[in-house]
C-alpha atoms as a PDB file:
ATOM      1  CA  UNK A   1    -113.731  36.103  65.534  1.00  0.00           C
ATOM      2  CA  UNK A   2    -116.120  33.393  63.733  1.00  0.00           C
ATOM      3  CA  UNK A   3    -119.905  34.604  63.948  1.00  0.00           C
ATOM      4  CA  UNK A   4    -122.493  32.447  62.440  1.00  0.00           C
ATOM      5  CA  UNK A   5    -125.721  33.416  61.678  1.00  0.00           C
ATOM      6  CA  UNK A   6    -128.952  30.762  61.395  1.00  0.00           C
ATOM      7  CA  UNK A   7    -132.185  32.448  60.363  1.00  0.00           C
ATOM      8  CA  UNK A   8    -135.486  30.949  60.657  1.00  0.00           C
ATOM      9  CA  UNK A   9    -138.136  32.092  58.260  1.00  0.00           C
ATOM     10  CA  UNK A  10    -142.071  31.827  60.063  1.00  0.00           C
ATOM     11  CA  UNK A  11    -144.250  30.327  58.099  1.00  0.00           C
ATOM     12  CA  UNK A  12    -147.036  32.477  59.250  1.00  0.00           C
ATOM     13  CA  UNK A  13    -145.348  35.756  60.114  1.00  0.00           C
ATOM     14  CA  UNK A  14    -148.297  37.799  61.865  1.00  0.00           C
ATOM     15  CA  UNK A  15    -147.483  41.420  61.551  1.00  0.00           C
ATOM     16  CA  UNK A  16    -144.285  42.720  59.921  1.00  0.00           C
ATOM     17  CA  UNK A  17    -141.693  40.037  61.144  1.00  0.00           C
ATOM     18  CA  UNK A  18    -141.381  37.947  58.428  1.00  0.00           C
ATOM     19  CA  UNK A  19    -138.040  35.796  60.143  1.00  0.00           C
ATOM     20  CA  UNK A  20    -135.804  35.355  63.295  1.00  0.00           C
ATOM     21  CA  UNK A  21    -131.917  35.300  63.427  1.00  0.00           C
ATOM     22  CA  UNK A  22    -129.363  33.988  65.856  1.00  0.00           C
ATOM     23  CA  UNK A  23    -126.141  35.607  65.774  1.00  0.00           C
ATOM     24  CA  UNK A  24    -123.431  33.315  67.913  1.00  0.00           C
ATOM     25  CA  UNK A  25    -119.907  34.725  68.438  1.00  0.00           C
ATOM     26  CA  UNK A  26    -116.887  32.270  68.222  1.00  0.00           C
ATOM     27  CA  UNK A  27    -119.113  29.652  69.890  1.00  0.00           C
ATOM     28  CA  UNK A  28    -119.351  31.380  73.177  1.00  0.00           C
ATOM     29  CA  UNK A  29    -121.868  34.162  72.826  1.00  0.00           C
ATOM     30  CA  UNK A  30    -124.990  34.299  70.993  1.00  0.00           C
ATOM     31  CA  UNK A  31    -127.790  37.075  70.348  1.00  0.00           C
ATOM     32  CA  UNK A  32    -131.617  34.998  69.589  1.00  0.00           C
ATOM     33  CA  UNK A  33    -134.742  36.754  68.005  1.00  0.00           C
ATOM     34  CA  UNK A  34    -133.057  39.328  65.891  1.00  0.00           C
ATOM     35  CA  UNK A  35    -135.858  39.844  63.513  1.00  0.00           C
ATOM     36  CA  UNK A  36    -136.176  40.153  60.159  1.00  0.00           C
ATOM     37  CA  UNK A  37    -139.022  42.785  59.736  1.00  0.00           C
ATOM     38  CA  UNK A  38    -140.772  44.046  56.353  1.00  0.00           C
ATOM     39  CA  UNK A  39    -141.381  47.781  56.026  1.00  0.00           C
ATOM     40  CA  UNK A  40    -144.432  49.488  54.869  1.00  0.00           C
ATOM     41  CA  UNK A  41    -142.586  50.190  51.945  1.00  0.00           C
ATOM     42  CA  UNK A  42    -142.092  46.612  51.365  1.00  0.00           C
ATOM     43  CA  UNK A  43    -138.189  46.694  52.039  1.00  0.00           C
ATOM     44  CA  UNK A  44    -136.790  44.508  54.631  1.00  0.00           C
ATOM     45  CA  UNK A  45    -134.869  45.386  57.878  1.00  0.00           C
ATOM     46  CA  UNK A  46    -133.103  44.062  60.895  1.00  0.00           C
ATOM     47  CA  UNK A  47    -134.364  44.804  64.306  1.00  0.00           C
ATOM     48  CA  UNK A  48    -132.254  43.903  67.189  1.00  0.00           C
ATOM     49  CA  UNK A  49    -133.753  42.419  70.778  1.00  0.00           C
ATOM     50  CA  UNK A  50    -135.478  45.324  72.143  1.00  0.00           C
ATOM     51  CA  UNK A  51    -138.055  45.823  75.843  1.00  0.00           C
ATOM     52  CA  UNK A  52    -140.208  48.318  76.075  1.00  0.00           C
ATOM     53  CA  UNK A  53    -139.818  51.048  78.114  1.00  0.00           C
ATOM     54  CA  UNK A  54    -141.984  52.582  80.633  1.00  0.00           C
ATOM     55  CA  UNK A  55    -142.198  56.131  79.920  1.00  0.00           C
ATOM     56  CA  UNK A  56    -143.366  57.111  76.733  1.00  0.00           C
ATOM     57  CA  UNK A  57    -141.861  59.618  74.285  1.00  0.00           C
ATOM     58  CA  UNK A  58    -142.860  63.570  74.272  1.00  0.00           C
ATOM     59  CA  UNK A  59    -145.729  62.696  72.228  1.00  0.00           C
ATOM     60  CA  UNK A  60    -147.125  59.711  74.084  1.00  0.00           C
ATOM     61  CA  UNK A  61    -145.511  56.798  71.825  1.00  0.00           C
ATOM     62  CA  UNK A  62    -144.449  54.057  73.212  1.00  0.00           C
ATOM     63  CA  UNK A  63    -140.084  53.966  73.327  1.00  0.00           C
ATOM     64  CA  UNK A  64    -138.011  50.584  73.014  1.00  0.00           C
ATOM     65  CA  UNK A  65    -134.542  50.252  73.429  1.00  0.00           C
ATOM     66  CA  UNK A  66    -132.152  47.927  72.463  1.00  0.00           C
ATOM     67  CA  UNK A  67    -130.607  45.059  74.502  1.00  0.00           C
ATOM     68  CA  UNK A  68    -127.901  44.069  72.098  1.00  0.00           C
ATOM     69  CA  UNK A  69    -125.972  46.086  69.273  1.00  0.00           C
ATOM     70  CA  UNK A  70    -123.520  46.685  66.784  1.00  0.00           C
ATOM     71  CA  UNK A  71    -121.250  49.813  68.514  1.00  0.00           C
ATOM     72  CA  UNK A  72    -119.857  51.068  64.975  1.00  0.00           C
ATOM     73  CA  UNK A  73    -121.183  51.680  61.592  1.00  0.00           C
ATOM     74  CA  UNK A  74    -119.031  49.883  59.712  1.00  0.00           C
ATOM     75  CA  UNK A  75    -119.569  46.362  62.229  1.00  0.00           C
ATOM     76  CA  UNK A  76    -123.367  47.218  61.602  1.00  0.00           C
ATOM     77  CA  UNK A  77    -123.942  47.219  57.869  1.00  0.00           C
ATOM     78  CA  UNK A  78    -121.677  44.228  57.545  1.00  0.00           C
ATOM     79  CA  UNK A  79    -123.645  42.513  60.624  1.00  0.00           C
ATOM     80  CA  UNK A  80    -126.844  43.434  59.157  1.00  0.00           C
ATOM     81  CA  UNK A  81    -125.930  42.431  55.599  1.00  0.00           C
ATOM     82  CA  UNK A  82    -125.054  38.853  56.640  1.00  0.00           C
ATOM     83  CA  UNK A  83    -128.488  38.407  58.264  1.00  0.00           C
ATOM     84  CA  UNK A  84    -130.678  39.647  55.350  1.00  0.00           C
ATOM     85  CA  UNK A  85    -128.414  37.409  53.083  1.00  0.00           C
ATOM     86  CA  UNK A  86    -128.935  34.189  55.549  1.00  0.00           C
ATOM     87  CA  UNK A  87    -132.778  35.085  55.018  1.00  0.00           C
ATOM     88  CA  UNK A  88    -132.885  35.726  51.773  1.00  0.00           C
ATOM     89  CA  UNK A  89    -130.485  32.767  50.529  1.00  0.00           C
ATOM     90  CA  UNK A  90    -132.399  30.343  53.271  1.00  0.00           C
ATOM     91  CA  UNK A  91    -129.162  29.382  54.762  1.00  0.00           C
ATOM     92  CA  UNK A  92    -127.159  29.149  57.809  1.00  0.00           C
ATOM     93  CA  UNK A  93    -123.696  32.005  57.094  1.00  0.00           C
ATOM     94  CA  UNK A  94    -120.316  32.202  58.641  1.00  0.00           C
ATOM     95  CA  UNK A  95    -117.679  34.482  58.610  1.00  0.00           C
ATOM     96  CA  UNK A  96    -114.497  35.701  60.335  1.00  0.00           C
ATOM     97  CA  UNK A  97    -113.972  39.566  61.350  1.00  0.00           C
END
């Protein structure tokens, strides 16, 4: 499978999103706003398309859930990987799994 991965950095990122990723699968399928979000520690994480859901938590926090996802670990970290370094390098990447 051929995935390619185009990230767009904002050039005012309000908030903690600092970029936006789409993820297309073998030219057929593609994931948009995958974003690229800072941490309050100042490291930098992937967040996948997510809606909000309408109960809260046990403690009254709002819960989100996922629309789109990686199903194993291993898919994941090299998923995730890829979109940091298409970020970080200011790039478009492909690969083949």
């Amino acid at each position: 499978m051929k995935i390619e991965i185009k990230t767009t950095r904002l050039e005012k990122p309000t908030g903690h999103v600092k970029g936006l990723s789409t993820v297309t699968f073998d030219e057929k399928y593609a994931v948009r706003n995958i974003s690229i979000v800072e941490s309050k520690k100042g490291g930098l994480f992937v967040s996948m398309p997510n809606y909000k859901m309408k109960e809260p938590d046990e403690n009254g926090n709002a819960q989100f859930k996922d629309i789109a996802y990686p199903v194993t670990k291993e898919f994941r970290e090299m998923l995730y990987g890829k979109i940091l370094d298409s970020f970080k390098n200011d790039e478009k990447v492909e690969f083949t799994v």
